[in-house]
Protein backbone atom coordinates (compact mmCIF):
# COMPACT_ATOMS: atom_id res chain seq x y z
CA UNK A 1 65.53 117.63 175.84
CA UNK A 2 66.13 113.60 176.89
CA UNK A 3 64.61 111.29 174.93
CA UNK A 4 61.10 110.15 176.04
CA UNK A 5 61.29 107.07 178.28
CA UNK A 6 60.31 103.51 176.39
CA UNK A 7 56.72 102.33 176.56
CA UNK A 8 56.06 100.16 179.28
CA UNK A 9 55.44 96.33 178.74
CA UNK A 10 51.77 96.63 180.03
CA UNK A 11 50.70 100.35 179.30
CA UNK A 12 47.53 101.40 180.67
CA UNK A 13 44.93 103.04 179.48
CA UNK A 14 45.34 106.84 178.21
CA UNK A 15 42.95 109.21 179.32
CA UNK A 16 41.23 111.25 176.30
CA UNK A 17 42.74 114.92 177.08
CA UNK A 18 46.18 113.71 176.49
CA UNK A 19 45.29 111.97 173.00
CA UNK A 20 43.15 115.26 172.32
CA UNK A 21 46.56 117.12 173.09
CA UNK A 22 49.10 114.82 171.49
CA UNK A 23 46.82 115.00 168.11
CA UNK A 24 46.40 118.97 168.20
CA UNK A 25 50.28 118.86 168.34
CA UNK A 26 50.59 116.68 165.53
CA UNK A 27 47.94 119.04 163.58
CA UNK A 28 49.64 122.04 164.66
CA UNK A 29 53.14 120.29 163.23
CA UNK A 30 51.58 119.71 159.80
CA UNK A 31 50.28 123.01 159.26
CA UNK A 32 53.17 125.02 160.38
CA UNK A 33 55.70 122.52 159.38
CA UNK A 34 58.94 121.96 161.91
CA UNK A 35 59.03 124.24 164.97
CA UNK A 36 61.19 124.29 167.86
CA UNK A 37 59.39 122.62 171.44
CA UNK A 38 59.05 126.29 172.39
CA UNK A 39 57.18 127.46 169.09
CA UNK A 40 54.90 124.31 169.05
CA UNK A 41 53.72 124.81 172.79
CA UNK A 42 52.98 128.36 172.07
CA UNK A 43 50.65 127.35 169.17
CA UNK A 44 49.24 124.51 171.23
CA UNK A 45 48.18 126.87 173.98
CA UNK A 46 50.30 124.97 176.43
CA UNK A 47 51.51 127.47 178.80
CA UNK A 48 47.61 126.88 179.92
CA UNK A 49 47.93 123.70 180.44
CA UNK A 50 48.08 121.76 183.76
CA UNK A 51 52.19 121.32 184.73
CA UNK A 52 53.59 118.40 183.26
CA UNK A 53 50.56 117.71 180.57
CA UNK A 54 52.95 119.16 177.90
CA UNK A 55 55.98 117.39 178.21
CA UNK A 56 53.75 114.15 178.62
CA UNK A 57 51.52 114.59 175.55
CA UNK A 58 54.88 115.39 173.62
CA UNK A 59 57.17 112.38 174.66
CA UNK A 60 53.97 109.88 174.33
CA UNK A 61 53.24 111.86 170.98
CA UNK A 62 57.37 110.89 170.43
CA UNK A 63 57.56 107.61 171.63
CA UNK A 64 54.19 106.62 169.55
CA UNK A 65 56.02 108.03 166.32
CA UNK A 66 53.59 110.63 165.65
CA UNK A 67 56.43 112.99 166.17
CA UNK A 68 59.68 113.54 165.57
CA UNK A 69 62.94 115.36 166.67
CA UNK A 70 65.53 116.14 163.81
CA UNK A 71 69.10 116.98 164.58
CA UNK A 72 68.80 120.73 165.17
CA UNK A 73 66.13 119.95 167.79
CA UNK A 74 62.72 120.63 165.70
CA UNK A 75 59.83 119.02 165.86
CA UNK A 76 58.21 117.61 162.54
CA UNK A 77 54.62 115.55 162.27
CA UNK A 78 55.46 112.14 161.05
């Protein structure tokens, strides 16, 4: 998976859900300890998400440090 884009210079404002989402993936990272992007959207419940709100809530989740990728491609909470 690409590497989320940088943060814009003037960001707007983020709309709860996503924050909701990005912190149950952090939650879900911490109590199950690394997982691949697969495993953690499986314990997230995304495949009932909206399209896209996923991949969003994980590269903002990445590009705000909350998460990170290792080498091997897991996920870990920061």
């Amino acid at each position: 998976m690409p590497m989320p884009p940088p943060k814009p210079s003037t960001e707007g404002p983020r709309d709860r859900q996503v924050s909701a989402e990005t912190h149950q993936m952090v939650r879900a990272l911490q109590a199950h300890g690394p997982l691949s992007p697969e495993e953690l959207a499986v314990r997230v419940g995304a495949p009932y998400w909206e399209t896209g709100r996923y991949e969003r809530a994980l590269a903002l989740a990445q590009s705000d440090g909350l998460i990170i990728r290792s080498a091997d491609g897991r996920l870990s909470a920061v």
